[in-house]
Protein backbone atom coordinates (compact mmCIF):
# COMPACT_ATOMS: atom_id res chain seq x y z
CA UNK A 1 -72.62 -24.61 70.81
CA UNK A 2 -75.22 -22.55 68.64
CA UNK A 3 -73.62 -23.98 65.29
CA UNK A 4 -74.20 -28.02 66.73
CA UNK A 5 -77.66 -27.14 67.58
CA UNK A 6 -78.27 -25.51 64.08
CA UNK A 7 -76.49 -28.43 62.35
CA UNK A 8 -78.62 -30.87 64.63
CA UNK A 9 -81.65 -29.37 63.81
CA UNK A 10 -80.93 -29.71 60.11
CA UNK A 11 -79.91 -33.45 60.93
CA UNK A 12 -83.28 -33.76 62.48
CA UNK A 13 -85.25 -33.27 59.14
CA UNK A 14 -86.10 -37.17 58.26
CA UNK A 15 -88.13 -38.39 55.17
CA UNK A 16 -90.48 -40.67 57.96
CA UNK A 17 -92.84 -38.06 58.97
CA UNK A 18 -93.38 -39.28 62.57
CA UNK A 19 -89.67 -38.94 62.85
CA UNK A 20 -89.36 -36.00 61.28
CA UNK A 21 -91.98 -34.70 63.63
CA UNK A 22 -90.70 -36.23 67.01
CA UNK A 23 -87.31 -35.06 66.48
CA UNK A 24 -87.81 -31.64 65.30
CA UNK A 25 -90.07 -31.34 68.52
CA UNK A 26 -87.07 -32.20 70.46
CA UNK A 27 -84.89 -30.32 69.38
CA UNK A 28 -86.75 -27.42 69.28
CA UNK A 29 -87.35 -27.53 72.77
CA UNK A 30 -85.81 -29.95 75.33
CA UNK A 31 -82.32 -29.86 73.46
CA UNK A 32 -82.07 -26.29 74.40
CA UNK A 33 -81.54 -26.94 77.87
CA UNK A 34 -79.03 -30.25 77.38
CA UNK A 35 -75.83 -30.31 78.34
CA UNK A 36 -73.00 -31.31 76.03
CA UNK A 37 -72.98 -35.02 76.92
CA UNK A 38 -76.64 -35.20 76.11
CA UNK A 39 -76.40 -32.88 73.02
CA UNK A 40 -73.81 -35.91 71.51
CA UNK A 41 -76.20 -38.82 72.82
CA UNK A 42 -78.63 -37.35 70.62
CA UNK A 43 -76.59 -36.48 67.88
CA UNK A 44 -75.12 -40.30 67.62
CA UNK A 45 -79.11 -41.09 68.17
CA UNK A 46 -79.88 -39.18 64.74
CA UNK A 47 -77.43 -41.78 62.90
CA UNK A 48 -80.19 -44.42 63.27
CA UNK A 49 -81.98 -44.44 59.55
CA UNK A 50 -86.04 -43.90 60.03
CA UNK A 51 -86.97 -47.10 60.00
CA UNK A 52 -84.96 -48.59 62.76
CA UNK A 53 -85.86 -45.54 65.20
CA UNK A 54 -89.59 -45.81 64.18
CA UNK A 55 -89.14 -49.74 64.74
CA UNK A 56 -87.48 -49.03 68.70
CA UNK A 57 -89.90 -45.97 69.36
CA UNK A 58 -93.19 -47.37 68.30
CA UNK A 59 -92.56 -51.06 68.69
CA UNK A 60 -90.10 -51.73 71.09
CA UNK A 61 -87.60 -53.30 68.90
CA UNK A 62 -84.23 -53.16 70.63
CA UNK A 63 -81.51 -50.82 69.03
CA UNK A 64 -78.57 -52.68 70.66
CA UNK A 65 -77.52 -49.68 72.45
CA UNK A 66 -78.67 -49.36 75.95
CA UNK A 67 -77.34 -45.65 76.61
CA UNK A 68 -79.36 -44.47 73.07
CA UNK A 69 -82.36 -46.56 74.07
CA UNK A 70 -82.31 -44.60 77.78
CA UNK A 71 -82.20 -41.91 76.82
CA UNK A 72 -84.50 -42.16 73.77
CA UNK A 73 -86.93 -43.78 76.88
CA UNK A 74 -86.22 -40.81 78.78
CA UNK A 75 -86.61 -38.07 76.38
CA UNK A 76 -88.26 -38.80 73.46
CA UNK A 77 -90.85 -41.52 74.09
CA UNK A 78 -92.86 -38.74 76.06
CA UNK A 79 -93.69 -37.16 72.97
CA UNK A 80 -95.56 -39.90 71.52
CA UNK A 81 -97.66 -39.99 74.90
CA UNK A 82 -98.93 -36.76 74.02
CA UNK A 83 -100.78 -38.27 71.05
CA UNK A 84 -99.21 -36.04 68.17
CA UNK A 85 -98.22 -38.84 66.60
């Protein structure tokens, strides 16, 4: 399981710096504690390209994937309540 968490955390490193930032905060902490179903949500999550996460995240446009949006809802909104980005 260490090797898919280093390869996610490389897969994490986007060229959107809000992403980059949200993602590697993530993963660096919360993904830790995961289990293996949630470990592949996230890693199917980090297929999106930066624009169409940034879009969902930030402006509520739909990703037509209701298991990826709840959990992005669950997990990773709360970041962006914490005004870092």
């Amino acid at each position: 399981m260490n090797q898919e968490i280093n390869r996610i955390h490389w897969k994490c490193r986007r060229g959107m710096r809000e992403i980059d930032l949200l993602l590697r905060e993530f993963a660096s902490g919360d993904l830790l504690d995961m289990d293996e179903k949630g470990v592949n949500v996230f890693d199917s999550i980090l297929d999106y390209d930066d624009q169409k996460l940034f879009d969902y995240i930030f402006k509520g446009v739909s990703l037509s994937n209701d298991s990826h949006e709840i959990f992005i809802d669950k997990h990773l909104k709360k970041f962006t309540k914490q005004g870092n980005f």
